[in-house]
Protein backbone atom coordinates (compact mmCIF):
# COMPACT_ATOMS: atom_id res chain seq x y z
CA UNK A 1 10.53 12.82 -111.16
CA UNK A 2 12.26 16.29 -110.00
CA UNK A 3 10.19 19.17 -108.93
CA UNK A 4 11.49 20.94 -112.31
CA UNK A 5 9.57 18.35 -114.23
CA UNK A 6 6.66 19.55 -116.00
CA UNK A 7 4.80 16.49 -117.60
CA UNK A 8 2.25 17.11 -114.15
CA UNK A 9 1.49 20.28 -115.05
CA UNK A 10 1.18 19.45 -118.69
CA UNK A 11 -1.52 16.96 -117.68
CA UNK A 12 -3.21 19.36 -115.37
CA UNK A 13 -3.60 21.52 -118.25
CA UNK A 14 -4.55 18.89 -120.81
CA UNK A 15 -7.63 17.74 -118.21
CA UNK A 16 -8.30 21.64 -118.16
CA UNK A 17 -8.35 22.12 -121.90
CA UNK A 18 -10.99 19.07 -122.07
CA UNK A 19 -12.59 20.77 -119.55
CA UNK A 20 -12.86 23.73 -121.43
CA UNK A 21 -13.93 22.01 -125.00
CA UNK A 22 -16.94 20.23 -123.04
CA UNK A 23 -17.99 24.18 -122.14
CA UNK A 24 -17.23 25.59 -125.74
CA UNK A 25 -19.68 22.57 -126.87
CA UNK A 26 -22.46 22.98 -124.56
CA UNK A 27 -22.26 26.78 -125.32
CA UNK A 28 -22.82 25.89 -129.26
CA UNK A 29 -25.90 23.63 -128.58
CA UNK A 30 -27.38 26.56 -126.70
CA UNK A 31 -26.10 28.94 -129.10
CA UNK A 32 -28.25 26.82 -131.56
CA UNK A 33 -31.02 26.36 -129.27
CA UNK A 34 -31.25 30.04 -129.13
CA UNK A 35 -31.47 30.80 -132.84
CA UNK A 36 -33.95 28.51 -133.05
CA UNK A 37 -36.08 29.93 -130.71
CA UNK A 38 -35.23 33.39 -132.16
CA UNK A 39 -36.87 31.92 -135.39
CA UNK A 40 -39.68 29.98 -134.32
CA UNK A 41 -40.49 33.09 -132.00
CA UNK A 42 -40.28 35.22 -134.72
CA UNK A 43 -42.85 32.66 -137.27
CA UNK A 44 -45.32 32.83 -134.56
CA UNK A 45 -45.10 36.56 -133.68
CA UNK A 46 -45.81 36.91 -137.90
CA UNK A 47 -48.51 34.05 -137.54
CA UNK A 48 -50.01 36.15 -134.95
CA UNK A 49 -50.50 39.48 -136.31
CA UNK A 50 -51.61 38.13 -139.89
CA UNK A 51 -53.94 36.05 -137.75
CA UNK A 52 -53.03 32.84 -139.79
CA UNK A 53 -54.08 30.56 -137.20
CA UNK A 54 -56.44 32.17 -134.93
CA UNK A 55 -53.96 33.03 -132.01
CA UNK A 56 -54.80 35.63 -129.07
CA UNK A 57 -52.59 37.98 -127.37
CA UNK A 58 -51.08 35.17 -125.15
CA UNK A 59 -49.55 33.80 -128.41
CA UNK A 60 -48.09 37.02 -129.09
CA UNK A 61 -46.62 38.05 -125.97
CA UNK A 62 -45.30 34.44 -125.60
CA UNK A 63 -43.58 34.94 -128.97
CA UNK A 64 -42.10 38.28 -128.11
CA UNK A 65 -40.76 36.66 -124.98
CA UNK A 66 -39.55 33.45 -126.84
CA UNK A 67 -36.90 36.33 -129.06
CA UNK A 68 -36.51 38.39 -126.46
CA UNK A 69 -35.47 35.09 -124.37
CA UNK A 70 -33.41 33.89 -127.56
CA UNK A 71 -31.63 36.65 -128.12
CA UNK A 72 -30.63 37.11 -124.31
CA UNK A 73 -29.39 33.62 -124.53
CA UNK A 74 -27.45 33.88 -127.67
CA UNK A 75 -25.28 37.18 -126.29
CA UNK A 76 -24.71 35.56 -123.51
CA UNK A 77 -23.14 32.02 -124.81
CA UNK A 78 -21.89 33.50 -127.94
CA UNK A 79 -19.68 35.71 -125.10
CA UNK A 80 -18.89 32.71 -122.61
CA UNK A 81 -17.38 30.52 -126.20
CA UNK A 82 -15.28 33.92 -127.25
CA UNK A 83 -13.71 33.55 -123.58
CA UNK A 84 -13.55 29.92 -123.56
CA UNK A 85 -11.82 29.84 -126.81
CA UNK A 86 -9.46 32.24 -125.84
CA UNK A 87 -9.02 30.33 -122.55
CA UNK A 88 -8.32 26.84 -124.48
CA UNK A 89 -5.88 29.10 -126.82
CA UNK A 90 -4.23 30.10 -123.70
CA UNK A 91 -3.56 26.50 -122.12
CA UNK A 92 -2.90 25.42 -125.30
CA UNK A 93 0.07 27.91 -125.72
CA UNK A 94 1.13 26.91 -122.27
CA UNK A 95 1.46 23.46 -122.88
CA UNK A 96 2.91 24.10 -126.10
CA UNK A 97 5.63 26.06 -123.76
CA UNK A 98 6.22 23.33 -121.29
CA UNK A 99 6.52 20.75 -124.05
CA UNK A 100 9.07 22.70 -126.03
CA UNK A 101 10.85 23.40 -122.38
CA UNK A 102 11.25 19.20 -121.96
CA UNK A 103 14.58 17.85 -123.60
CA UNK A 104 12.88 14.91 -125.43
CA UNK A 105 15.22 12.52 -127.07
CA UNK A 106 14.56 10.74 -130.65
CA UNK A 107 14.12 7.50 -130.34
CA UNK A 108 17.20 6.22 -133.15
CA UNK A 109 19.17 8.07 -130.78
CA UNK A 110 18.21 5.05 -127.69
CA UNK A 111 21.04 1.94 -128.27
CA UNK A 112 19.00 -1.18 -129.86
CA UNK A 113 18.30 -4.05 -127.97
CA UNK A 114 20.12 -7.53 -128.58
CA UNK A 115 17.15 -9.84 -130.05
């Protein structure tokens, strides 16, 4: 291979787009994790103050901390996926680039072989 050809970069930045998709995923289960806690947080703070269930102050103040701690979370990932996604657009547009800069040749242009 010549130091013009690009098929090692093109794998470099295939193993970095995986890379990047294992990220984007983990930052949609927490993104989900979050929500849910925004929600359950939220039941309980409501259980609370009707006084459904008997719960003290510690249940409330836990459930103010379990949205406040949900919605912390949530910014954050939902802003690390925006940039991760735009990273994997990125690589992907790079690769896309390196590909199209390869003379590939169709394969009914190779001579048959003699069976």
């Amino acid at each position: 291979m010549t130091e013009d050809d690009p098929t090692d970069e093109i794998a470099d930045i295939e193993d970095r787009i995986e890379r990047l998709a294992e990220i984007a995923e983990r930052c949609r289960k927490y993104i989900l994790a979050s929500k849910i806690a925004i929600g359950s947080g939220a039941v309980l703070l409501l259980a609370t103050i009707l006084g459904l269930f008997g719960f003290g102050q510690t249940a409330a103040i836990g459930s103010i901390a379990l949205v406040l701690g949900g919605i912390v979370s949530l910014g954050s990932n939902i802003s690390t996926l925006r940039q991760t996604d735009d990273a994997i657009g990125a690589a992907e547009a790079r690769r896309s680039a390196l590909i199209g800069s390869i003379d590939l040749r169709v394969v009914a242009d190779t001579p048959m072989k003699l069976v």
